[in-house]
C-alpha atoms as a PDB file:
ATOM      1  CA  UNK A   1       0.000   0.000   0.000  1.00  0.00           C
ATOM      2  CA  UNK A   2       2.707   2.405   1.014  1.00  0.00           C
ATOM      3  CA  UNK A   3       4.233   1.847  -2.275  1.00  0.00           C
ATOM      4  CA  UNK A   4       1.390   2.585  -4.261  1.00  0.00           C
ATOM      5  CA  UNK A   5       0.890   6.221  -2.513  1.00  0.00           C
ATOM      6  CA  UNK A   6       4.716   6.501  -2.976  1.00  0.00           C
ATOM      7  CA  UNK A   7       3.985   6.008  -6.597  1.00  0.00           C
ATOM      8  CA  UNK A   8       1.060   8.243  -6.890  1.00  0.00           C
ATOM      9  CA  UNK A   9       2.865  10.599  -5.013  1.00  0.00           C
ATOM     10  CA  UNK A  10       5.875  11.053  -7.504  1.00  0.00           C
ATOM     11  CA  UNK A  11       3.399  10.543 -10.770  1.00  0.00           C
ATOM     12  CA  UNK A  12       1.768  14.255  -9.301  1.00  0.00           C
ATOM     13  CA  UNK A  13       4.975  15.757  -8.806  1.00  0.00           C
ATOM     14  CA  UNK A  14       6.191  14.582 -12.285  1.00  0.00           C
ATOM     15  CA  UNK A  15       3.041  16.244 -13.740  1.00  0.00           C
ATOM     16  CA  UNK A  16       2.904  19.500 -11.609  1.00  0.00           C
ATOM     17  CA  UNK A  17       6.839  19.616 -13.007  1.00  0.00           C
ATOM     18  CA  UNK A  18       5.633  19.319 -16.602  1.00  0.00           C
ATOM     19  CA  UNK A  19       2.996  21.832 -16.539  1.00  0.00           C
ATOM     20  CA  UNK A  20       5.043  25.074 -17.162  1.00  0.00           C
ATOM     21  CA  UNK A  21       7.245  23.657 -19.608  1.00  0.00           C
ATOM     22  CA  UNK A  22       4.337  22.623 -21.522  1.00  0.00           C
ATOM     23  CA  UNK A  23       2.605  26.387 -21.468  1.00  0.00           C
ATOM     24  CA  UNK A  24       5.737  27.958 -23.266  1.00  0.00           C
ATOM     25  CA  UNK A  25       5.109  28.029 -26.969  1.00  0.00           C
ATOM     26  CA  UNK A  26       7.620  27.824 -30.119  1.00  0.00           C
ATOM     27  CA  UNK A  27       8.160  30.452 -33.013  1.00  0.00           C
ATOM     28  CA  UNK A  28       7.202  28.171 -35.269  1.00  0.00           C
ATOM     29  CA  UNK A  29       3.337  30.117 -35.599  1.00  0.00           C
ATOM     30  CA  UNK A  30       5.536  33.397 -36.821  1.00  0.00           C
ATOM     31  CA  UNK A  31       6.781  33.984 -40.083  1.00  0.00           C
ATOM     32  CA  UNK A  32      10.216  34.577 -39.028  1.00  0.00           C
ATOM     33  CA  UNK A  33      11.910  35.393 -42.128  1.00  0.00           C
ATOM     34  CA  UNK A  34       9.536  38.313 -42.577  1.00  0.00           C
ATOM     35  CA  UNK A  35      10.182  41.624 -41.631  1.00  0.00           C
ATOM     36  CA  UNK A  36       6.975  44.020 -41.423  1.00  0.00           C
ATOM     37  CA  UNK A  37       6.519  47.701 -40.255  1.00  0.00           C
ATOM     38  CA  UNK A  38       3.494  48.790 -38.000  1.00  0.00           C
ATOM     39  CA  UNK A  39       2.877  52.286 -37.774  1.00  0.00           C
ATOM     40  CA  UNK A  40      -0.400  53.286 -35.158  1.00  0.00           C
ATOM     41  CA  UNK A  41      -1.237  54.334 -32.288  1.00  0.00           C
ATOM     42  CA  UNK A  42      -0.690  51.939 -28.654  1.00  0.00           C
ATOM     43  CA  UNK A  43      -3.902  50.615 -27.432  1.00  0.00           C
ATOM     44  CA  UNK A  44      -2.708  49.055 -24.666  1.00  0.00           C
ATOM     45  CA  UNK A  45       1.328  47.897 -22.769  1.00  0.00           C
ATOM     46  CA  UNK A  46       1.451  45.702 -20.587  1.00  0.00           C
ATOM     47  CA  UNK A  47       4.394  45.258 -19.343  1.00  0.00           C
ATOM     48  CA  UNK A  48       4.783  41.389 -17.964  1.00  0.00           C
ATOM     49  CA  UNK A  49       5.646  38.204 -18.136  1.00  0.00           C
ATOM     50  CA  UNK A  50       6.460  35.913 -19.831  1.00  0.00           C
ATOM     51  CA  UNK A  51       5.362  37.876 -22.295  1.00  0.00           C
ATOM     52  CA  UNK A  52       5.251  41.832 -22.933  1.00  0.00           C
ATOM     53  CA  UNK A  53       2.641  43.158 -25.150  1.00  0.00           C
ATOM     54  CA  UNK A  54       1.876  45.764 -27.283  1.00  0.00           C
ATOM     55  CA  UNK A  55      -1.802  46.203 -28.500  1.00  0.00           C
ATOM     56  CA  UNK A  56      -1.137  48.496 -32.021  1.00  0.00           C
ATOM     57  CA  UNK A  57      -3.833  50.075 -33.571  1.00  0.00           C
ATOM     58  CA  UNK A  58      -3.060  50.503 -37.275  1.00  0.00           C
ATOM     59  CA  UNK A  59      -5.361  52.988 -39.795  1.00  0.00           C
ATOM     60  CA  UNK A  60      -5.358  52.071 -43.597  1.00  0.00           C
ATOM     61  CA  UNK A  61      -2.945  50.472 -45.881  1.00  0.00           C
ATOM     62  CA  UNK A  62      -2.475  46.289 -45.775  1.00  0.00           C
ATOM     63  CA  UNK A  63      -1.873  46.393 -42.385  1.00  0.00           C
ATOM     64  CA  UNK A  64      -4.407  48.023 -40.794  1.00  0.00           C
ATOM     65  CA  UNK A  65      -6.669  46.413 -38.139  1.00  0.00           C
ATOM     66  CA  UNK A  66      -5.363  45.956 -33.996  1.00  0.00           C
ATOM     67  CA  UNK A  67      -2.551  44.098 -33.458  1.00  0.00           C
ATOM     68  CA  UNK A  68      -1.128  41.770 -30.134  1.00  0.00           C
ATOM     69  CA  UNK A  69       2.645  42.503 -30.435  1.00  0.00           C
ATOM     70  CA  UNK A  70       4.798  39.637 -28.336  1.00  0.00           C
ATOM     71  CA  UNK A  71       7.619  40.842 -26.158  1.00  0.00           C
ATOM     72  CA  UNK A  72      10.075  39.000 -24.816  1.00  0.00           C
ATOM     73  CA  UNK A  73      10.104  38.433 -20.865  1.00  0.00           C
ATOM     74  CA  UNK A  74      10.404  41.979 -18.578  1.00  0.00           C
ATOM     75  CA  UNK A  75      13.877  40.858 -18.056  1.00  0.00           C
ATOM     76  CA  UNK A  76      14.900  40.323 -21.421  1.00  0.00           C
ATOM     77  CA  UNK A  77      13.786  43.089 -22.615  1.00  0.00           C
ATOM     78  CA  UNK A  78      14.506  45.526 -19.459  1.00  0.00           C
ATOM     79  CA  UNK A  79      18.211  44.537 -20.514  1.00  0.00           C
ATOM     80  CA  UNK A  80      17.994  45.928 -24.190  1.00  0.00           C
ATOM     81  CA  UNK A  81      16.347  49.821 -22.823  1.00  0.00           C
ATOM     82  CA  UNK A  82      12.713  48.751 -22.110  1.00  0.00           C
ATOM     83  CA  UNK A  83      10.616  49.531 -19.017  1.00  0.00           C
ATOM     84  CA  UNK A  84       7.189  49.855 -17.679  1.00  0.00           C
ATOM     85  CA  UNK A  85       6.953  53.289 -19.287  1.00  0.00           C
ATOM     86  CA  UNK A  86       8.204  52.986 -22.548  1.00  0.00           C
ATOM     87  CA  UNK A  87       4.762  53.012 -24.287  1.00  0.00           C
ATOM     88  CA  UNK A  88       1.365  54.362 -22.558  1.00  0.00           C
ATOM     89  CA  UNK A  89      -1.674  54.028 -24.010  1.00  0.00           C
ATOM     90  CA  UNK A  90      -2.457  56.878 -27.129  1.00  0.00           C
ATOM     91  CA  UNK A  91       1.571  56.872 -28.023  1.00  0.00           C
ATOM     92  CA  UNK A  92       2.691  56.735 -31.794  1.00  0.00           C
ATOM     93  CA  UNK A  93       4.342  53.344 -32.206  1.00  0.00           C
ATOM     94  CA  UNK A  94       6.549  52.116 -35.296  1.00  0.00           C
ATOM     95  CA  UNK A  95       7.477  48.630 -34.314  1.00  0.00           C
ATOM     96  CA  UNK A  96       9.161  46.078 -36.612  1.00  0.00           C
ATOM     97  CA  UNK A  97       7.980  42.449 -36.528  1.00  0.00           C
ATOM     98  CA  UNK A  98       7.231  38.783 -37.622  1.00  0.00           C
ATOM     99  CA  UNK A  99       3.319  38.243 -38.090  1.00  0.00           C
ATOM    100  CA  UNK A 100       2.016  34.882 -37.887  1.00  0.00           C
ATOM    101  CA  UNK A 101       1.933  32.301 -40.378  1.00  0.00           C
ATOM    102  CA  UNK A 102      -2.048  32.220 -40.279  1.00  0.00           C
ATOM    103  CA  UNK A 103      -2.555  35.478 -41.456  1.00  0.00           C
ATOM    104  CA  UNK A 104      -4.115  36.463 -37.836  1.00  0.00           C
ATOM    105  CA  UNK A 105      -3.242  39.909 -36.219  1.00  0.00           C
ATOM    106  CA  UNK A 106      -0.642  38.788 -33.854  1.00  0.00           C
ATOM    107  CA  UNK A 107       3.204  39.553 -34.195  1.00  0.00           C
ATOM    108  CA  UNK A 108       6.084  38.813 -32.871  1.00  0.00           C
ATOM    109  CA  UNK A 109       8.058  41.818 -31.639  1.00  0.00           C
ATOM    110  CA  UNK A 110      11.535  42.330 -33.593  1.00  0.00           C
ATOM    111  CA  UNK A 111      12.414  45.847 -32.857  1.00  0.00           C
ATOM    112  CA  UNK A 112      10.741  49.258 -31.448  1.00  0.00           C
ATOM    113  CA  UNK A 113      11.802  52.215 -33.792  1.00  0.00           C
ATOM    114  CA  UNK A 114      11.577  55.148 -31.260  1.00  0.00           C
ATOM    115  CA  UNK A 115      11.259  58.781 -32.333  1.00  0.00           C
ATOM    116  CA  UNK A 116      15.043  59.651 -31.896  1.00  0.00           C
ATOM    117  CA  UNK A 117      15.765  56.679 -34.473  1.00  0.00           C
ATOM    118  CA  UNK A 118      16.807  54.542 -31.604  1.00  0.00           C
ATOM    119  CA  UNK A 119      15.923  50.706 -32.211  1.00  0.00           C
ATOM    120  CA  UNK A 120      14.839  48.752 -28.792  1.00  0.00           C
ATOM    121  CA  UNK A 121      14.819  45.389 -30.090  1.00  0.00           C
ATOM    122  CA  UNK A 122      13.143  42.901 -27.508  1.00  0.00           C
ATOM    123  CA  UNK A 123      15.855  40.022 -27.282  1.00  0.00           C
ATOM    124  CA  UNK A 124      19.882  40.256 -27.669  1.00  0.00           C
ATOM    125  CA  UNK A 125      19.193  39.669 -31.445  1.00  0.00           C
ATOM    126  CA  UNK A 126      20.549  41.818 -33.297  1.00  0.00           C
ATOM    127  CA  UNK A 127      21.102  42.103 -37.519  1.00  0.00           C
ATOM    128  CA  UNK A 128      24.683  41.788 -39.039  1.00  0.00           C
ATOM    129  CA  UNK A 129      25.727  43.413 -41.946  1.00  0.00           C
ATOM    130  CA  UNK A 130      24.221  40.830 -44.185  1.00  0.00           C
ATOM    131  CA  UNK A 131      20.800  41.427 -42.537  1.00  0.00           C
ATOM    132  CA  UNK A 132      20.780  37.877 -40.878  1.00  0.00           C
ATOM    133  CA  UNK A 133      20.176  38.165 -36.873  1.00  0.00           C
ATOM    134  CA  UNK A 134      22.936  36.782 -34.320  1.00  0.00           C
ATOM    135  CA  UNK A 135      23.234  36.970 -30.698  1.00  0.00           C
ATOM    136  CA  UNK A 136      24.799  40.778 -29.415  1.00  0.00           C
ATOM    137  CA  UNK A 137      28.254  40.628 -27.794  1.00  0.00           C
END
């Protein structure tokens, strides 16, 4: 009997352990060799985790519509220049990103373009010369 408790006891562990790993999603739903420009107004920044967004509200052209913008985590990104105040809602936004696959409003952050010409980019990704992204130094 004590064995079988012992065993049920570890299985629920084991599963409670699996969980977050499981809740964390891939890339693979973002067109990642695809580079767009959205130019609106913020609708909304939240600034959390794991994920920071940016809700972009776009007028005309192809892009138009409201947007969810992924962030990286507040750490990551706090790291490359971002903070709780970067964006507030009713800000001008150009941000630079890879939309999804299925054609749905969602993107995946890239890089900020801030008024001064500054680029915020949301990981340690950064573009070489030949325009392919590696890891910053």
């Amino acid at each position: 009997m004590k064995s079988a408790v012992m065993n049920i006891m570890i299985l629920l562990v084991l599963s409670a352990c699996a969980i977050p790993l499981s809740a964390h999603h891939s890339f693979a739903m973002f067109e990642m060799t695809k580079d767009v420009t959205f130019e609106g107004t913020v609708v909304e920044y939240r600034w959390e985790n794991p994920h920071s967004h940016i809700i972009l509200k776009v007028d005309g052209g192809p892009n138009a519509g409201t947007w969810d913008v992924e962030g990286g985590s507040t750490a990551i990104m706090g790291r490359q220049g971002w903070s709780r105040v970067t964006y507030k809602a009713g800000d001008k936004a150009t941000l630079i990103g890879h939309p999804m696959r299925d054609g749905s409003k969602g993107v995946s952050l890239f890089y900020a373009l801030m008024p001064d010409g500054k680029r915020l980019y949301h990981d340690i990704a950064r573009p070489n010369s030949e325009g392919a992204t590696s890891a910053a130094k």
